[in-house]
Protein backbone atom coordinates (compact mmCIF):
# COMPACT_ATOMS: atom_id res chain seq x y z
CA UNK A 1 132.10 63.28 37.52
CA UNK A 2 133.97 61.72 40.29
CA UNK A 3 135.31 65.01 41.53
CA UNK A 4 132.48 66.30 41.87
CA UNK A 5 130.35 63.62 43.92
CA UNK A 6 133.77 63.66 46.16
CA UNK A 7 132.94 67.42 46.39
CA UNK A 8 129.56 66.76 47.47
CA UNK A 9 130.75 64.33 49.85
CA UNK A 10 132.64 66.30 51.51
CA UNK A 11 130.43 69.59 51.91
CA UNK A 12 128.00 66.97 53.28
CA UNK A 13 130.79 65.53 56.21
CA UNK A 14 131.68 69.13 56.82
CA UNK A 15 127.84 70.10 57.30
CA UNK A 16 127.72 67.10 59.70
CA UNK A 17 130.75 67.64 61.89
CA UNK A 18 129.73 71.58 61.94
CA UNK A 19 126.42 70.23 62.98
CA UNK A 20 127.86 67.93 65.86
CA UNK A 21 130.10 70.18 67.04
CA UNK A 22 127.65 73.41 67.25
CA UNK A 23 125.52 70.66 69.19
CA UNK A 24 128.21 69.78 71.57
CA UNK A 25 129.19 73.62 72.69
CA UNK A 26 125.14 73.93 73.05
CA UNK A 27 125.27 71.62 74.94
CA UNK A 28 128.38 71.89 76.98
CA UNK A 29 127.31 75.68 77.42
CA UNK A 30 123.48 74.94 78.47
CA UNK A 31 123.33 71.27 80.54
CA UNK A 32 123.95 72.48 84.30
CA UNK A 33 125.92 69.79 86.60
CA UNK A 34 127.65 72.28 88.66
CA UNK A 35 126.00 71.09 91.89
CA UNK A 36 124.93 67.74 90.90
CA UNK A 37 125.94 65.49 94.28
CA UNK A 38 125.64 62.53 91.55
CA UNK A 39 128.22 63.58 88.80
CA UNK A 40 131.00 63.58 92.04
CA UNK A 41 129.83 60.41 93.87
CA UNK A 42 129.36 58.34 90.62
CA UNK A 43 132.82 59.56 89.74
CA UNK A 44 134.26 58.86 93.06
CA UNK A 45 132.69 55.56 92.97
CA UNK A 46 134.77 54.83 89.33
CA UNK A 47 137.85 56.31 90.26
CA UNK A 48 137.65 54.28 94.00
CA UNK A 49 140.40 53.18 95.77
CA UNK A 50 140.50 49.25 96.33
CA UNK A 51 137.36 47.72 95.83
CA UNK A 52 133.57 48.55 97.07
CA UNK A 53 132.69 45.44 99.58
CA UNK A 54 129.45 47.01 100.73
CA UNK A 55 126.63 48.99 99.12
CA UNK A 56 124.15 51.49 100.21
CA UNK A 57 121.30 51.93 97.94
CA UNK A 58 118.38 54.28 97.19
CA UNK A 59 116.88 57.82 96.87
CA UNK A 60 117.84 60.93 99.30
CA UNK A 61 116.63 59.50 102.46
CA UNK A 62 119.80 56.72 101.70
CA UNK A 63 122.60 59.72 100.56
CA UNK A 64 121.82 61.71 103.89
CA UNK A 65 121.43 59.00 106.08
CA UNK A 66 124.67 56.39 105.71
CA UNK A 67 127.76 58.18 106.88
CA UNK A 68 129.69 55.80 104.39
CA UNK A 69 133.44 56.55 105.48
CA UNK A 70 132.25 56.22 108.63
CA UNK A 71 130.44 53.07 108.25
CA UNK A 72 133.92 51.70 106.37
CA UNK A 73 135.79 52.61 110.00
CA UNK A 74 133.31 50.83 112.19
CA UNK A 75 132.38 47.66 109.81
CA UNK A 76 136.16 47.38 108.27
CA UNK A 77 135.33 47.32 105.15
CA UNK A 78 134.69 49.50 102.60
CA UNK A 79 131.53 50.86 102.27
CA UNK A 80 130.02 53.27 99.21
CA UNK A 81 126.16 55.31 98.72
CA UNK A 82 125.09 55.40 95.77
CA UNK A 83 121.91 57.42 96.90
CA UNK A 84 120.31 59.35 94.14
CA UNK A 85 117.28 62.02 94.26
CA UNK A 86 114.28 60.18 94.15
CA UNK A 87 115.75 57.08 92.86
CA UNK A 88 113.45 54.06 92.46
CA UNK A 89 113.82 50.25 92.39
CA UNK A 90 114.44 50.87 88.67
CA UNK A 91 117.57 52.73 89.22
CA UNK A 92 118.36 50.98 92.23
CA UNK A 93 119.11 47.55 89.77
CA UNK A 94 120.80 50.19 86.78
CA UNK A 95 123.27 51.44 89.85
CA UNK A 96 124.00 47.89 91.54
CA UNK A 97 124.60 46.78 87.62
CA UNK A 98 126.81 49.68 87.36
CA UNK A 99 128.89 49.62 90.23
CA UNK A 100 129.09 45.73 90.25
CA UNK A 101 131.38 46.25 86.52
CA UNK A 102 133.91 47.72 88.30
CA UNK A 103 133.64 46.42 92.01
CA UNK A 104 133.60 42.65 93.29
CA UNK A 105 130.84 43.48 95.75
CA UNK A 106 130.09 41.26 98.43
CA UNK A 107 127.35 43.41 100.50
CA UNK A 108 123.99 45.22 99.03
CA UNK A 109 122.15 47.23 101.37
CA UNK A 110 118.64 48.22 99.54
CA UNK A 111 116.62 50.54 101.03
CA UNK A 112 113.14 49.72 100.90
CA UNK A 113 111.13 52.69 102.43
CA UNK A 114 107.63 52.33 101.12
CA UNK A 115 107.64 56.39 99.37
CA UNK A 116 109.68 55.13 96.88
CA UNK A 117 107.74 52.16 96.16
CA UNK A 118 104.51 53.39 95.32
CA UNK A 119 104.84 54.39 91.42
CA UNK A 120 104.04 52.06 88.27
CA UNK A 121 106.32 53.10 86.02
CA UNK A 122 110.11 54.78 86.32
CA UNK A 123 110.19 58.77 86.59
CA UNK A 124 112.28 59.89 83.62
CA UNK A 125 114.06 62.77 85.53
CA UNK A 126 115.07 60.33 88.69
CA UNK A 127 116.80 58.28 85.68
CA UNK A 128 118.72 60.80 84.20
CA UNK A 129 119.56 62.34 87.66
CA UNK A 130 121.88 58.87 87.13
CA UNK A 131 122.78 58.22 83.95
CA UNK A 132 123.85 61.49 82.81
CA UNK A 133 127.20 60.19 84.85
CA UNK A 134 126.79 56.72 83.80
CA UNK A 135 129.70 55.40 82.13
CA UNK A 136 128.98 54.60 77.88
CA UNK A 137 127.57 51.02 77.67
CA UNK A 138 124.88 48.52 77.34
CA UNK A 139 123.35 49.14 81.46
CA UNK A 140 122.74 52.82 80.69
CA UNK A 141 120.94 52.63 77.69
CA UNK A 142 119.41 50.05 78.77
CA UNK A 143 117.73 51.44 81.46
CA UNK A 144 117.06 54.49 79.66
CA UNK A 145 115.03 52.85 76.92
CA UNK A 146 113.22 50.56 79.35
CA UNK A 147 112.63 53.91 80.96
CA UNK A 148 111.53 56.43 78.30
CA UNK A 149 112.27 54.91 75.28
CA UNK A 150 113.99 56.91 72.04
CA UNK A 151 113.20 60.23 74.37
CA UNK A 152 115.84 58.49 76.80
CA UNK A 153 118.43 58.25 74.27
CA UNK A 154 117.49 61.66 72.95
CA UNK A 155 117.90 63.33 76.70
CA UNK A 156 121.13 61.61 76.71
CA UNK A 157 123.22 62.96 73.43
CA UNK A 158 121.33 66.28 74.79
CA UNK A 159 120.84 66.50 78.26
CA UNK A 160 120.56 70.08 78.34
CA UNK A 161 117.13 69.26 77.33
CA UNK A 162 116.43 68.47 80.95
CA UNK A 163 118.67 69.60 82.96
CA UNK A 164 119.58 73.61 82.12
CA UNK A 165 120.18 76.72 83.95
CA UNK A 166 122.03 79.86 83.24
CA UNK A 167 124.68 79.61 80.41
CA UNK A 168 126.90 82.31 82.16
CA UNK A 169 126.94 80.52 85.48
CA UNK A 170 127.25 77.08 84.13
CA UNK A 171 130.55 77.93 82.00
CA UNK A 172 131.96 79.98 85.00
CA UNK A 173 131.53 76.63 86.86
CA UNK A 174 132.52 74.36 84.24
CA UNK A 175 135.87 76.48 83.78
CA UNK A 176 136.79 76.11 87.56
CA UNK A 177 139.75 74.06 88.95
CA UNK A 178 137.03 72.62 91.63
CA UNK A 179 134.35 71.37 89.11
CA UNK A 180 137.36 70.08 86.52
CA UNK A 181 138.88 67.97 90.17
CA UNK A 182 135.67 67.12 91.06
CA UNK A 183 135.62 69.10 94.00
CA UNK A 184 133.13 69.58 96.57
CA UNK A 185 133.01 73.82 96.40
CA UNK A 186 130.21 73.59 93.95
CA UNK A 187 128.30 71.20 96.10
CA UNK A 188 128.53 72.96 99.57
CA UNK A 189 125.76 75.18 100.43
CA UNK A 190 123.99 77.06 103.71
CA UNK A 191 121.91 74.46 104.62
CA UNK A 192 124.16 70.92 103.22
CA UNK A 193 127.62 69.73 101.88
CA UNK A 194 128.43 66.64 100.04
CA UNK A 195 130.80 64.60 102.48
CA UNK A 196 132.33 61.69 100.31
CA UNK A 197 131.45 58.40 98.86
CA UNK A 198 127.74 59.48 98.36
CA UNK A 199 127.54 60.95 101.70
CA UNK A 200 125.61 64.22 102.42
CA UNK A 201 125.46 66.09 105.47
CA UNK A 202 122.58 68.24 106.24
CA UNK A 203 122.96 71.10 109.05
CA UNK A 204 119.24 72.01 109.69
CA UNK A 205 117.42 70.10 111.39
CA UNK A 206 113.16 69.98 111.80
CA UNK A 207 111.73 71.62 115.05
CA UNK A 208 108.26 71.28 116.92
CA UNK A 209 105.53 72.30 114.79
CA UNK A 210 106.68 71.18 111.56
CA UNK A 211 104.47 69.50 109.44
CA UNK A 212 105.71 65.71 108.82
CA UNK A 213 103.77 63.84 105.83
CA UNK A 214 104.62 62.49 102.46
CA UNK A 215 102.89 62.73 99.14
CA UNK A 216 103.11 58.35 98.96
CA UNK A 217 100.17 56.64 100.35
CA UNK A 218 100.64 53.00 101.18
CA UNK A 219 97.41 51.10 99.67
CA UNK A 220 96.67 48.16 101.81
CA UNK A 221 95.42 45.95 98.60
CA UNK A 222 98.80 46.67 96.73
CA UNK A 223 101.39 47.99 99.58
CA UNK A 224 104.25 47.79 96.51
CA UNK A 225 103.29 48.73 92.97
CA UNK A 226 103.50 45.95 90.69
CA UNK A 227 106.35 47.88 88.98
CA UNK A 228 108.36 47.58 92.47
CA UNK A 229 107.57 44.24 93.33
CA UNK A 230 108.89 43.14 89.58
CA UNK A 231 112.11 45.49 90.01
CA UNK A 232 112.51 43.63 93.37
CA UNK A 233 112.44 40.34 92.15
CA UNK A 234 114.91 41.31 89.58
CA UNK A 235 117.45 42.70 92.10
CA UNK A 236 117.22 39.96 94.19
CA UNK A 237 118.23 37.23 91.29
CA UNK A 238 120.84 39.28 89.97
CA UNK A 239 122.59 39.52 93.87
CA UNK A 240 121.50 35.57 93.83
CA UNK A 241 123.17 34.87 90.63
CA UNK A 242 126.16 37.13 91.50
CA UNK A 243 127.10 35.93 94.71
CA UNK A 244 125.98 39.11 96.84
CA UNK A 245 124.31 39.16 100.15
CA UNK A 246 121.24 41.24 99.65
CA UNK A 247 119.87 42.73 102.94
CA UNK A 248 116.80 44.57 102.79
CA UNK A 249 116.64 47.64 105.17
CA UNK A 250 114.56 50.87 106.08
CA UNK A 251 116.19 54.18 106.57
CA UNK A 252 114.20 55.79 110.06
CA UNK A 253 111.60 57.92 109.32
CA UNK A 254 109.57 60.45 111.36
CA UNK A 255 107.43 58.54 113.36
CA UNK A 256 104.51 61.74 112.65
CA UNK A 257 105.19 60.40 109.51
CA UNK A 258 104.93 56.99 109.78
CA UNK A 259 101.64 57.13 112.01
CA UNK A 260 99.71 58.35 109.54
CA UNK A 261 100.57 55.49 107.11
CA UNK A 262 98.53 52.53 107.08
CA UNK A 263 102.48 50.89 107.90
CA UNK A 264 101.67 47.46 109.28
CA UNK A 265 100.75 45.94 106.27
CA UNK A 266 103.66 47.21 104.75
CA UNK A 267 105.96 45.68 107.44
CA UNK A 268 104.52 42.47 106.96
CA UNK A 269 104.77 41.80 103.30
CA UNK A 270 108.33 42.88 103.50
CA UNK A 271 108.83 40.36 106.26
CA UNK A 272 107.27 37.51 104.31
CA UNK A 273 109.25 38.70 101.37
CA UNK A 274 112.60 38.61 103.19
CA UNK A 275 111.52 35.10 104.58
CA UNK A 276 110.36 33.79 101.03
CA UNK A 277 114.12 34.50 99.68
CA UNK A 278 116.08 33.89 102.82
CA UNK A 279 116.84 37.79 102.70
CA UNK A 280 118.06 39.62 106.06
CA UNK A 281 115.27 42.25 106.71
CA UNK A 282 116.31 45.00 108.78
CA UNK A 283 113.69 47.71 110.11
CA UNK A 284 115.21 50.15 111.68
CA UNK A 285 111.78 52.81 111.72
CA UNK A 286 110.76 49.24 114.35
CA UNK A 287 114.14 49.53 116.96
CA UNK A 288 113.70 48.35 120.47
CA UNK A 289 113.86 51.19 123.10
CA UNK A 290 117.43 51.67 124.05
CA UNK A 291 118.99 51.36 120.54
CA UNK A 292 118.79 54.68 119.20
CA UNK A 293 116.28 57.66 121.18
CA UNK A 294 115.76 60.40 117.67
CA UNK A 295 115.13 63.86 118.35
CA UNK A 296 113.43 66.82 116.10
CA UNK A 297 117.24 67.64 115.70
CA UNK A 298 118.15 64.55 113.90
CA UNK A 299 115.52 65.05 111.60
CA UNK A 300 115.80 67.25 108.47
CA UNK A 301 111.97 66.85 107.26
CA UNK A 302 109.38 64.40 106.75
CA UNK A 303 111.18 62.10 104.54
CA UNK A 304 114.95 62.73 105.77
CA UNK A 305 117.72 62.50 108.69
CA UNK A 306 119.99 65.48 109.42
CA UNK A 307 122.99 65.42 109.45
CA UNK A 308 123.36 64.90 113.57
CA UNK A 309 120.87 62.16 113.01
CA UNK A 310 122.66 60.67 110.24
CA UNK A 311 126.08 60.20 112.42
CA UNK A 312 123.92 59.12 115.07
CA UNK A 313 121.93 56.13 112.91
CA UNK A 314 125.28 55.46 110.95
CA UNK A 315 126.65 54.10 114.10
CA UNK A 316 123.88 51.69 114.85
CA UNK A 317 123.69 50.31 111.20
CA UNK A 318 127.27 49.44 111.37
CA UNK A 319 126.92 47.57 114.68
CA UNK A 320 123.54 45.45 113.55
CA UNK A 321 124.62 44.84 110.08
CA UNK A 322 127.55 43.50 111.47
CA UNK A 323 125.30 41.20 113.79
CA UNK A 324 123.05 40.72 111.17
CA UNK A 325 125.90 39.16 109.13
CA UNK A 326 126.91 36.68 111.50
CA UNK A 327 123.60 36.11 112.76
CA UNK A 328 119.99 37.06 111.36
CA UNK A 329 118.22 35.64 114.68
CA UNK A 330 120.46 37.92 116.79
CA UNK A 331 119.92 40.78 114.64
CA UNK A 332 116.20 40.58 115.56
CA UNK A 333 116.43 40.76 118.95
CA UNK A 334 117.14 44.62 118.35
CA UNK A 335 113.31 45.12 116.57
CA UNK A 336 109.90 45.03 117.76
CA UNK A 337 107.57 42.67 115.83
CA UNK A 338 104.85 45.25 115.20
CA UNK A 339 104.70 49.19 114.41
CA UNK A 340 102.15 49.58 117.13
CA UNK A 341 104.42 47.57 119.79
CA UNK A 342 107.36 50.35 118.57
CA UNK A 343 104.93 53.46 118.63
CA UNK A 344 103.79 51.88 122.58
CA UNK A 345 107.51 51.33 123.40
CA UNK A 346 110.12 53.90 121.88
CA UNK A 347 108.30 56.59 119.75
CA UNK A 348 110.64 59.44 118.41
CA UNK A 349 110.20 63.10 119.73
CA UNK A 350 108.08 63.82 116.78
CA UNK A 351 104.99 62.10 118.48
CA UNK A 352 105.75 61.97 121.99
């Protein structure tokens, strides 16, 4: 009977819309992004006014490091961080992909500290931490599959699964004016505050007698994993086939930190690298004495500037990058040629 297979039918669509929408609230209810610095900056970075000429890229040494309104002042231009928690060179390409849909970039400034550089494969959590805000399409699922497969996609319709926290706090939030504007309230706290365009300032700072070392060893056989070296590769022919000026940089890091790397060999195949592709290489943990003198105050920890340090640095990127764009031989005139000769020269505070 006709009727009755319609009935069936539509018990069955009923079942499966009850089923999607129960899923939804569960979801909307459960998945915590009330003080996610990512959901804000990713918006921000949609919603921008004008177009993105510059780029800063990669994990939370990047985001608390590059003052970018600040940086858009002194280089006139506009500059955007799209620092992410513990991003890698994996998520470093998804974000450049992402932002370059909706901005004619001209600029990419990739971080290259050797922490994040270490890993074979891409940590699932670092690439949700982005494309939970990702915009629908073909770059985030992508880079979810390539990441974690049908679990990706599954994290994705449900991301509650990996990101959850109190259901009474996280509707509270969720029902606020601030969180529906994409305001910062949610995102302010003792010791930090998200600042704008990817920016965040940190107000402590590290003091004598803290301990300064990282987890990430650099191995002197391999000094990039082979996954980084491949994700490298790929970011540099898709600024190449784009029409973007890639520059390669690292963010200053403790020297106590640094020290106790085997670093050298590090420096050097990111030299020959940067020579290989006609790349712009700027080292700024290798700065000539009189170009920036870093206190235990502009550090936050082992791995991060504060946010005195960040103003500090932002103003020094600015006015090299700027060289550096007119001129890579001028631009390193401002770096020693060796770790050692730096260490000898201009160590920080945290070694002196």
């Amino acid at each position: 009977d006709l009727g009755e297979v319609m009935k069936v039918k539509l018990k069955l669509l009923l079942k499966t819309g009850l089923a999607i929408l129960i899923a939804l609230v569960f979801n909307w209810t459960f998945f915590n992004s009330i003080q996610s610095y990512t959901r804000i900056m990713l918006h921000e970075m949609y919603t921008y006014d004008g177009n993105i000429d510059s780029l800063v890229v990669g994990g939370s040494e990047v985001f608390k490091a590059y003052d970018a309104k600040k940086a858009s002042t002194l280089m006139k231009q506009n500059v955007f961080n799209v620092g992410s928690a513990s991003q890698q060179l994996g998520g470093s390409l998804a974000v450049i992909k992402e932002v370059s849909k909706y901005h004619k970039l001209k600029t990419i400034y990739l971080d290259m500290g050797f922490q994040r550089n270490q890993s074979n494969k891409e940590g699932e959590l670092q690439t949700y931490i982005l494309t939970d805000y990702f915009r629908f399409g073909l770059n985030k699922y992508k880079f979810l599959f390539e990441t974690a497969g049908f679990k990706g996609i599954q994290n994705d319709i449900m991301p509650c699964i990996h990101r959850n926290g109190n259901p009474r706090d996280i509707v509270r939030g969720k029902l606020s004016k601030d969180y529906r504007n994409f305001g910062y309230k949610n995102v302010t706290h003792p010791t930090e505050e998200y600042a704008g365009d990817g920016f965040v300032y940190t107000f402590k700072h590290a003091k004598q007698g803290d301990y300064f070392e990282i987890a990430e060893n650099i191995n002197s056989n391999q000094v990039l994993s082979k996954y980084a070296e491949r994700k490298l590769e790929q970011i540099t022919k898709f600024c190449r086939e784009n029409n973007i000026k890639l520059v390669l940089v690292e963010t200053p890091l403790p020297d106590a930190t640094l020290s106790k790397e085997n670093y050298q060999p590090y420096v050097n195949y990111m030299r020959a690298y940067a020579n290989k592709n006609k790349l712009v290489y700027l080292n700024f943990n290798l700065l000539k004495k009189g170009n920036m003198d870093l206190t235990y105050e502009d550090y936050f920890d082992a791995a991060h500037l504060s946010g005195k340090g960040a103003e500090k640095f932002t103003k020094v990127f600015a006015r090299i990058a700027q060289i550096a764009s007119d001129s890579k031989n001028k631009a390193d005139q401002f770096f020693y040629s060796s770790y050692k000769e730096k260490l000898l020269n201009n160590a920080d505070e945290t070694v002196r």
